[in-house]
PDB file of N, CA and C in Angstrom:
ATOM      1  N   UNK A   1     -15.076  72.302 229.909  1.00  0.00           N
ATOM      2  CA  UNK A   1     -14.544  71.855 231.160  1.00  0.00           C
ATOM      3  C   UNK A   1     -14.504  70.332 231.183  1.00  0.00           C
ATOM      4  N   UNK A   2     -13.751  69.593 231.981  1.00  0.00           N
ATOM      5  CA  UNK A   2     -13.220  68.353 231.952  1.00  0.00           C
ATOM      6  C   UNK A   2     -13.008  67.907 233.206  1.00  0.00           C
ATOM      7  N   UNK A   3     -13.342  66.988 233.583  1.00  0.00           N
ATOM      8  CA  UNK A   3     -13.402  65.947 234.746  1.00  0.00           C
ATOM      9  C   UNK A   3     -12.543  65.124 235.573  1.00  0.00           C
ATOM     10  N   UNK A   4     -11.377  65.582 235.588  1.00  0.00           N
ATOM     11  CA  UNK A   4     -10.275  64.876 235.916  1.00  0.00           C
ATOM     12  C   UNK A   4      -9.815  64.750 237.206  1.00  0.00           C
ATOM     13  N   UNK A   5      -9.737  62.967 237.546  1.00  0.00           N
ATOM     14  CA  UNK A   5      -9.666  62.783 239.124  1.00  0.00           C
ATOM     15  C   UNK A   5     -10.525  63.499 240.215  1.00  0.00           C
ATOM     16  N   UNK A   6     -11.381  64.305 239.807  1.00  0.00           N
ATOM     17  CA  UNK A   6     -12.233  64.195 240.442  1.00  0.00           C
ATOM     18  C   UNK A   6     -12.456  66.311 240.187  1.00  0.00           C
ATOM     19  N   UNK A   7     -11.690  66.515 239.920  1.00  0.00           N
ATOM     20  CA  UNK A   7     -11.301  68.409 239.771  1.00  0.00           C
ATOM     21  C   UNK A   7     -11.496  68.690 238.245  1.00  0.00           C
ATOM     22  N   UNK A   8     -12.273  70.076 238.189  1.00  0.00           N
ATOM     23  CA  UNK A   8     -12.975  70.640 236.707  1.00  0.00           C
ATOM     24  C   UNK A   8     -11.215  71.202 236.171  1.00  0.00           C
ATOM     25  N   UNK A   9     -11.338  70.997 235.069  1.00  0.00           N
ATOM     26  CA  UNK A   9     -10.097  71.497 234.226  1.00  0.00           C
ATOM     27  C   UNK A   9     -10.388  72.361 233.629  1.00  0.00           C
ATOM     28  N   UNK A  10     -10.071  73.371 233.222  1.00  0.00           N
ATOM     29  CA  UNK A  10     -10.031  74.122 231.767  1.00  0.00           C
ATOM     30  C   UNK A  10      -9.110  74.268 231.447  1.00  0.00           C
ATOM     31  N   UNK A  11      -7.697  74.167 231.446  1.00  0.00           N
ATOM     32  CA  UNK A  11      -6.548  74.369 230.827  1.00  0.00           C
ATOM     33  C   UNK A  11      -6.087  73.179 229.848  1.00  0.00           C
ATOM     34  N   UNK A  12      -6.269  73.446 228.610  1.00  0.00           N
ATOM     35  CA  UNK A  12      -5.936  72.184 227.844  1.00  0.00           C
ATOM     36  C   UNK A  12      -5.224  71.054 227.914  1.00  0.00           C
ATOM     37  N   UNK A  13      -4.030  71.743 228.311  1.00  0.00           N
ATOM     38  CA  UNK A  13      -2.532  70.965 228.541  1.00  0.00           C
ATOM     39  C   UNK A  13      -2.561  70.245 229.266  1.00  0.00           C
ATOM     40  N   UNK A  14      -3.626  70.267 230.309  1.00  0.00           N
ATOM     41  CA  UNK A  14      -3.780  69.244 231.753  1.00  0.00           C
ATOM     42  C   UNK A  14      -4.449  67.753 231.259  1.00  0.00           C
ATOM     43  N   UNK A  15      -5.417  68.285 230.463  1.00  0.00           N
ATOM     44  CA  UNK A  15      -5.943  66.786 229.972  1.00  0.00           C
ATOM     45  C   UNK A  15      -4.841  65.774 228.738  1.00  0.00           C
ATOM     46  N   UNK A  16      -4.389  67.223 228.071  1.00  0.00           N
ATOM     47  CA  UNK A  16      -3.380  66.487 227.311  1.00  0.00           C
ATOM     48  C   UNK A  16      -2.169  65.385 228.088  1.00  0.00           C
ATOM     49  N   UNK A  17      -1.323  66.691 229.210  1.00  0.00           N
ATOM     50  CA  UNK A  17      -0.889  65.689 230.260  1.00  0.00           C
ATOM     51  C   UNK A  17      -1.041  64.777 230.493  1.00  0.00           C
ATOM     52  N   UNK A  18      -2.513  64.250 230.888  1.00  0.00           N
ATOM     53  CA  UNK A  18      -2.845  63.466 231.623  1.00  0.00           C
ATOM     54  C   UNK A  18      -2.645  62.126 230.634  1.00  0.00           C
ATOM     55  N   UNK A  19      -3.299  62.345 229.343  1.00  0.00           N
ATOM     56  CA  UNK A  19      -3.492  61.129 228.272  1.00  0.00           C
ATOM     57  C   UNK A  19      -1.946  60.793 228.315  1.00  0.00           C
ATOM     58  N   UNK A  20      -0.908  61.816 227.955  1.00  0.00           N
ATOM     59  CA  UNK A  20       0.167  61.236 227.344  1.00  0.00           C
ATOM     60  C   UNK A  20       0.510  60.571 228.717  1.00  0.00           C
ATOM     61  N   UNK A  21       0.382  60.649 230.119  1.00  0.00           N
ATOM     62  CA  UNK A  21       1.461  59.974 231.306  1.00  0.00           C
ATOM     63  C   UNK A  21       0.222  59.053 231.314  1.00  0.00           C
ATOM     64  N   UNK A  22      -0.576  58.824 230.900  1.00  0.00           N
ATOM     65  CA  UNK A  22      -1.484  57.307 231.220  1.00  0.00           C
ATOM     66  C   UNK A  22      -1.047  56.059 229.884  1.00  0.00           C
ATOM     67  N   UNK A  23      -1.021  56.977 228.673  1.00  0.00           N
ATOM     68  CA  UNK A  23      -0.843  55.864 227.415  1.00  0.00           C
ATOM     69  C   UNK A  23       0.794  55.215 227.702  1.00  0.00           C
ATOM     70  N   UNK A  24       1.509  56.334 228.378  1.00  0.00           N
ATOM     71  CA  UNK A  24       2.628  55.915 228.043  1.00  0.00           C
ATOM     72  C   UNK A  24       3.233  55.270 229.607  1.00  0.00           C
ATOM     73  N   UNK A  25       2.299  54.868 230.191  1.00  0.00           N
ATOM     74  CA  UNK A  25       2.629  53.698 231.620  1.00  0.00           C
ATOM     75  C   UNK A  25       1.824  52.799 231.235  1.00  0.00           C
ATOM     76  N   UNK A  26       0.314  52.718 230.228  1.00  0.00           N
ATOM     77  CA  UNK A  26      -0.203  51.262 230.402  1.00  0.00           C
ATOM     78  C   UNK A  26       0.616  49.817 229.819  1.00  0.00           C
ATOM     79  N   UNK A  27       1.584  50.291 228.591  1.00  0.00           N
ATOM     80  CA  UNK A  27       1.739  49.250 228.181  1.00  0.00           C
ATOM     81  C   UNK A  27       2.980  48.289 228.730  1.00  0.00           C
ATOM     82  N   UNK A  28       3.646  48.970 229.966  1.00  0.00           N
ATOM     83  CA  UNK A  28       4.784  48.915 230.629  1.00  0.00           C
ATOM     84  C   UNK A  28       4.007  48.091 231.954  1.00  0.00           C
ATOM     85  N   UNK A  29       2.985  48.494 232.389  1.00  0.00           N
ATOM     86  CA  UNK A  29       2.051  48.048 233.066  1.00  0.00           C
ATOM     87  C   UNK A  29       1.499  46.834 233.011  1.00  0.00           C
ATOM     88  N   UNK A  30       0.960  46.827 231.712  1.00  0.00           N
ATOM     89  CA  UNK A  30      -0.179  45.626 230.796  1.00  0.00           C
ATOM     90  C   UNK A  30       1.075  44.507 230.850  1.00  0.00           C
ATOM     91  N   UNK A  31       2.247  44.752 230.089  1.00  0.00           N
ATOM     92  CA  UNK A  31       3.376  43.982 229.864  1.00  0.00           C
ATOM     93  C   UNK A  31       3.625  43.100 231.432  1.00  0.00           C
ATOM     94  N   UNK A  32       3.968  44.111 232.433  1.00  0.00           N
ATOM     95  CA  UNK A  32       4.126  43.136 233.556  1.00  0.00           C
ATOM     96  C   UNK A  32       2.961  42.344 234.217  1.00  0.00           C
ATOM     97  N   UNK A  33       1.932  42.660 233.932  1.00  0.00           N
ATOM     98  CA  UNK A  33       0.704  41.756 234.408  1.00  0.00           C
ATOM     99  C   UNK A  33       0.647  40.518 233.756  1.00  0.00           C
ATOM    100  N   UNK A  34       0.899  40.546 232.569  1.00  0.00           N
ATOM    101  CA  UNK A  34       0.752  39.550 231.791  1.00  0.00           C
ATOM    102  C   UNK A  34       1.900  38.304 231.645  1.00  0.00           C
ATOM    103  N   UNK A  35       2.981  39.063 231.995  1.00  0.00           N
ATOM    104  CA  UNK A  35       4.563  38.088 232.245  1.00  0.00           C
ATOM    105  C   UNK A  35       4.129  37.337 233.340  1.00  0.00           C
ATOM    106  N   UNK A  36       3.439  38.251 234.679  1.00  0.00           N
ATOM    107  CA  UNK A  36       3.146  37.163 236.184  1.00  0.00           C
ATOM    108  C   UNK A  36       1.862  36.008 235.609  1.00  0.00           C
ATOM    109  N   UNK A  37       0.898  36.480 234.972  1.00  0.00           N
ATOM    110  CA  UNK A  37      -0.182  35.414 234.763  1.00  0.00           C
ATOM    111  C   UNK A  37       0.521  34.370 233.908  1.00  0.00           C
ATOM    112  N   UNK A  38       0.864  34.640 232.642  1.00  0.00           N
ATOM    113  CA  UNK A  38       1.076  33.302 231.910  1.00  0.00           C
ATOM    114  C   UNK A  38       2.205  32.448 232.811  1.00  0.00           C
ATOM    115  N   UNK A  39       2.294  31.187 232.143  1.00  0.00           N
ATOM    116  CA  UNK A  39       3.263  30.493 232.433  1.00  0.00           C
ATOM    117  C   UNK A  39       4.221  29.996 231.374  1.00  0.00           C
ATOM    118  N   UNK A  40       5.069  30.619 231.014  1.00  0.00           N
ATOM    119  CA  UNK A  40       6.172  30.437 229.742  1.00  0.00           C
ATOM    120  C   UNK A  40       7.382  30.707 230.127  1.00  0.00           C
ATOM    121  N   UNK A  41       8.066  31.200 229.482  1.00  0.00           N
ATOM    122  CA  UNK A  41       9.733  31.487 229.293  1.00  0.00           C
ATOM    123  C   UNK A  41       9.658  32.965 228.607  1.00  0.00           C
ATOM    124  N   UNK A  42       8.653  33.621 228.014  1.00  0.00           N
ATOM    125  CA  UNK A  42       8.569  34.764 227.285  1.00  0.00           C
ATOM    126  C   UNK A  42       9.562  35.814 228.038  1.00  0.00           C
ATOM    127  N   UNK A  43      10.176  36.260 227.596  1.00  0.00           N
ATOM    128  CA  UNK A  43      10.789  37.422 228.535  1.00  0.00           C
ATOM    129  C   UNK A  43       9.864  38.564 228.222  1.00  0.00           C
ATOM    130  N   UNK A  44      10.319  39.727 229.074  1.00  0.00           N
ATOM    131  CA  UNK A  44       9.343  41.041 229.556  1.00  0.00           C
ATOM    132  C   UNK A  44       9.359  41.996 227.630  1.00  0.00           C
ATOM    133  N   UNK A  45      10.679  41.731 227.410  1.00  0.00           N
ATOM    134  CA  UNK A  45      11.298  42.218 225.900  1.00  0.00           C
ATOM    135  C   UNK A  45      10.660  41.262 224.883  1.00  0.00           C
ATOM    136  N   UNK A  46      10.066  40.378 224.762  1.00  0.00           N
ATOM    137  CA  UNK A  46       9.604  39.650 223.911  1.00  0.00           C
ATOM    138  C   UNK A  46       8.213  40.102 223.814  1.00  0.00           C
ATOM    139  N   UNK A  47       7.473  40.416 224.865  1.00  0.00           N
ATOM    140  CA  UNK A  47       6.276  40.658 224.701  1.00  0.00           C
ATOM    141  C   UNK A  47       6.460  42.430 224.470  1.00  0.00           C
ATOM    142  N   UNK A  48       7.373  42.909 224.764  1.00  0.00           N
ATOM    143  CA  UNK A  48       7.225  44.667 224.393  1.00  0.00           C
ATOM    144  C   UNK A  48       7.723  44.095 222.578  1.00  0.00           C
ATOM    145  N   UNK A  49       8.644  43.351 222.470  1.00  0.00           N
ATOM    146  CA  UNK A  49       9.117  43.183 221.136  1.00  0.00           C
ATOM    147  C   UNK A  49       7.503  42.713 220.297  1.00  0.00           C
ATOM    148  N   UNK A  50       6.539  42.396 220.540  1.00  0.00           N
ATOM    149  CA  UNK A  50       5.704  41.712 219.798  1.00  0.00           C
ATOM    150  C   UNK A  50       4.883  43.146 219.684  1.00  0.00           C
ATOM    151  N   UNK A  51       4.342  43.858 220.641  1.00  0.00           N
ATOM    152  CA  UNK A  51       3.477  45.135 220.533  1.00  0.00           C
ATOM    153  C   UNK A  51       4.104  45.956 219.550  1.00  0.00           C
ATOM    154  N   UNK A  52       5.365  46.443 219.502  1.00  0.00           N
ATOM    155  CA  UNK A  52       6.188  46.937 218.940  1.00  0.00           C
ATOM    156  C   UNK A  52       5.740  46.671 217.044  1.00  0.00           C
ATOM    157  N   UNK A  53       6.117  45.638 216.884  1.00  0.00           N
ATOM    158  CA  UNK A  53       6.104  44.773 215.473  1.00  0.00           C
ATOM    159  C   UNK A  53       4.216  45.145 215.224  1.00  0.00           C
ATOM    160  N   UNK A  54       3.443  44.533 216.125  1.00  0.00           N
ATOM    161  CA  UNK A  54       1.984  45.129 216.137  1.00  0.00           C
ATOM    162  C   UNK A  54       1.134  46.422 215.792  1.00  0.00           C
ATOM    163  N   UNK A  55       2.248  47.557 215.965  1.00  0.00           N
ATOM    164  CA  UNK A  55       2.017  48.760 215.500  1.00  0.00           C
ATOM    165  C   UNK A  55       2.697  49.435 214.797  1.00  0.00           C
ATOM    166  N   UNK A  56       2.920  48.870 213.372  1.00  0.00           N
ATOM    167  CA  UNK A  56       3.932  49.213 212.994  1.00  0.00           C
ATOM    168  C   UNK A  56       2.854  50.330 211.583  1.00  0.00           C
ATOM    169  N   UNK A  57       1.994  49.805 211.328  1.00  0.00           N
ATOM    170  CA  UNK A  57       1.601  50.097 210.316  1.00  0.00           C
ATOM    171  C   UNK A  57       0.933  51.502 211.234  1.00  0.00           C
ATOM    172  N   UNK A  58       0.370  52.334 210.756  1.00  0.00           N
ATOM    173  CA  UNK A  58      -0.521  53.680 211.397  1.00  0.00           C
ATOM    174  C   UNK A  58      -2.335  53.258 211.113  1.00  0.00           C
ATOM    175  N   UNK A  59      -2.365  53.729 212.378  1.00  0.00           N
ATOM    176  CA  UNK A  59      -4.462  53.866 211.933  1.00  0.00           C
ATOM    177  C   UNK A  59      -4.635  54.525 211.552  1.00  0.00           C
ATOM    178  N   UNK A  60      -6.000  53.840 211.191  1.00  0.00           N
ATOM    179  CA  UNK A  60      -6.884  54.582 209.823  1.00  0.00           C
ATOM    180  C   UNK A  60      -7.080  55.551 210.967  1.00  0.00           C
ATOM    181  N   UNK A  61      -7.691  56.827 209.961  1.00  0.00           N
ATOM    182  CA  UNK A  61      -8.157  57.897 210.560  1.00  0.00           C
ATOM    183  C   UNK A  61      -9.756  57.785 211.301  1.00  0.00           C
ATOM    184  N   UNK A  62      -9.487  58.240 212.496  1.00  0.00           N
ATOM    185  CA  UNK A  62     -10.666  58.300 213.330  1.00  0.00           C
ATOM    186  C   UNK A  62     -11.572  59.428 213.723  1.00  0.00           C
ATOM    187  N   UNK A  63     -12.674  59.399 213.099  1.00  0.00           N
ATOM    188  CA  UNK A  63     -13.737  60.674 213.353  1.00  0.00           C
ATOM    189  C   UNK A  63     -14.494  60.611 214.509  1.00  0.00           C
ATOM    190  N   UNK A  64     -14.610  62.024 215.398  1.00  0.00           N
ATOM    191  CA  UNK A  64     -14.720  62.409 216.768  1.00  0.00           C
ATOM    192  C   UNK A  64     -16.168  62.751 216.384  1.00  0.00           C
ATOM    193  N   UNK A  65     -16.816  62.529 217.504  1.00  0.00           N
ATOM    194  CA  UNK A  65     -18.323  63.762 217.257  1.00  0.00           C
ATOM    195  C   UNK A  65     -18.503  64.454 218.213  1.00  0.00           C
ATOM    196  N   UNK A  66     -19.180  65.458 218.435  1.00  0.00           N
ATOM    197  CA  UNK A  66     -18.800  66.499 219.858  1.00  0.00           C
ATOM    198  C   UNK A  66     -20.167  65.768 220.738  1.00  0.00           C
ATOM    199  N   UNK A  67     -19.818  65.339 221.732  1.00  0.00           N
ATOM    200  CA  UNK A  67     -21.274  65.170 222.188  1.00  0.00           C
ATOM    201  C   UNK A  67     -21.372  66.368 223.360  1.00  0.00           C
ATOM    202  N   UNK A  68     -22.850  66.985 223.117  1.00  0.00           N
ATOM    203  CA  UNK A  68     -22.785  67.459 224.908  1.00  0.00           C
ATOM    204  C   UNK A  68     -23.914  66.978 225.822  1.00  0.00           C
ATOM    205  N   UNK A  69     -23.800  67.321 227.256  1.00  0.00           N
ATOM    206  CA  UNK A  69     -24.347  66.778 228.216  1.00  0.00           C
ATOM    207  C   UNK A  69     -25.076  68.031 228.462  1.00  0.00           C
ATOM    208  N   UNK A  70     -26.483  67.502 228.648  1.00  0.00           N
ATOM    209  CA  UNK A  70     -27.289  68.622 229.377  1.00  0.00           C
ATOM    210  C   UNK A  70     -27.529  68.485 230.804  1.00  0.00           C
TER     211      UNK A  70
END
């Protein structure tokens, strides 16, 4: 079971849901926070163009460990 917004999950797909509509608004997000703070000329496409170029290569593989809570 899983913890989400505040309601127990058990249906897989819900947490999956959830990751893919969060990963795929932060950096659209992150991008406009960061255009209002600096002070440049960068356009909104220059800084998605730089993340872009940033992940180009794949990560190394990452090992999980199960933890549980008593």
């Amino acid at each position: 079971m899983l913890n989400i917004e505040g309601k127990l999950i058990e249906n897989p797909q819900i947490p999956a849901e959830t990751f893919n509509n969060y990963f795929s608004n932060i950096v659209e997000e992150s991008v406009t926070k960061i255009i209002k703070q600096d002070n440049n000329d960068l356009s909104k496409h220059s800084y998605m163009q730089y993340l872009v170029n940033a992940f180009q290569q794949p990560f190394s593989p990452t090992k999980l460990k199960k933890k549980f809570m008593k």
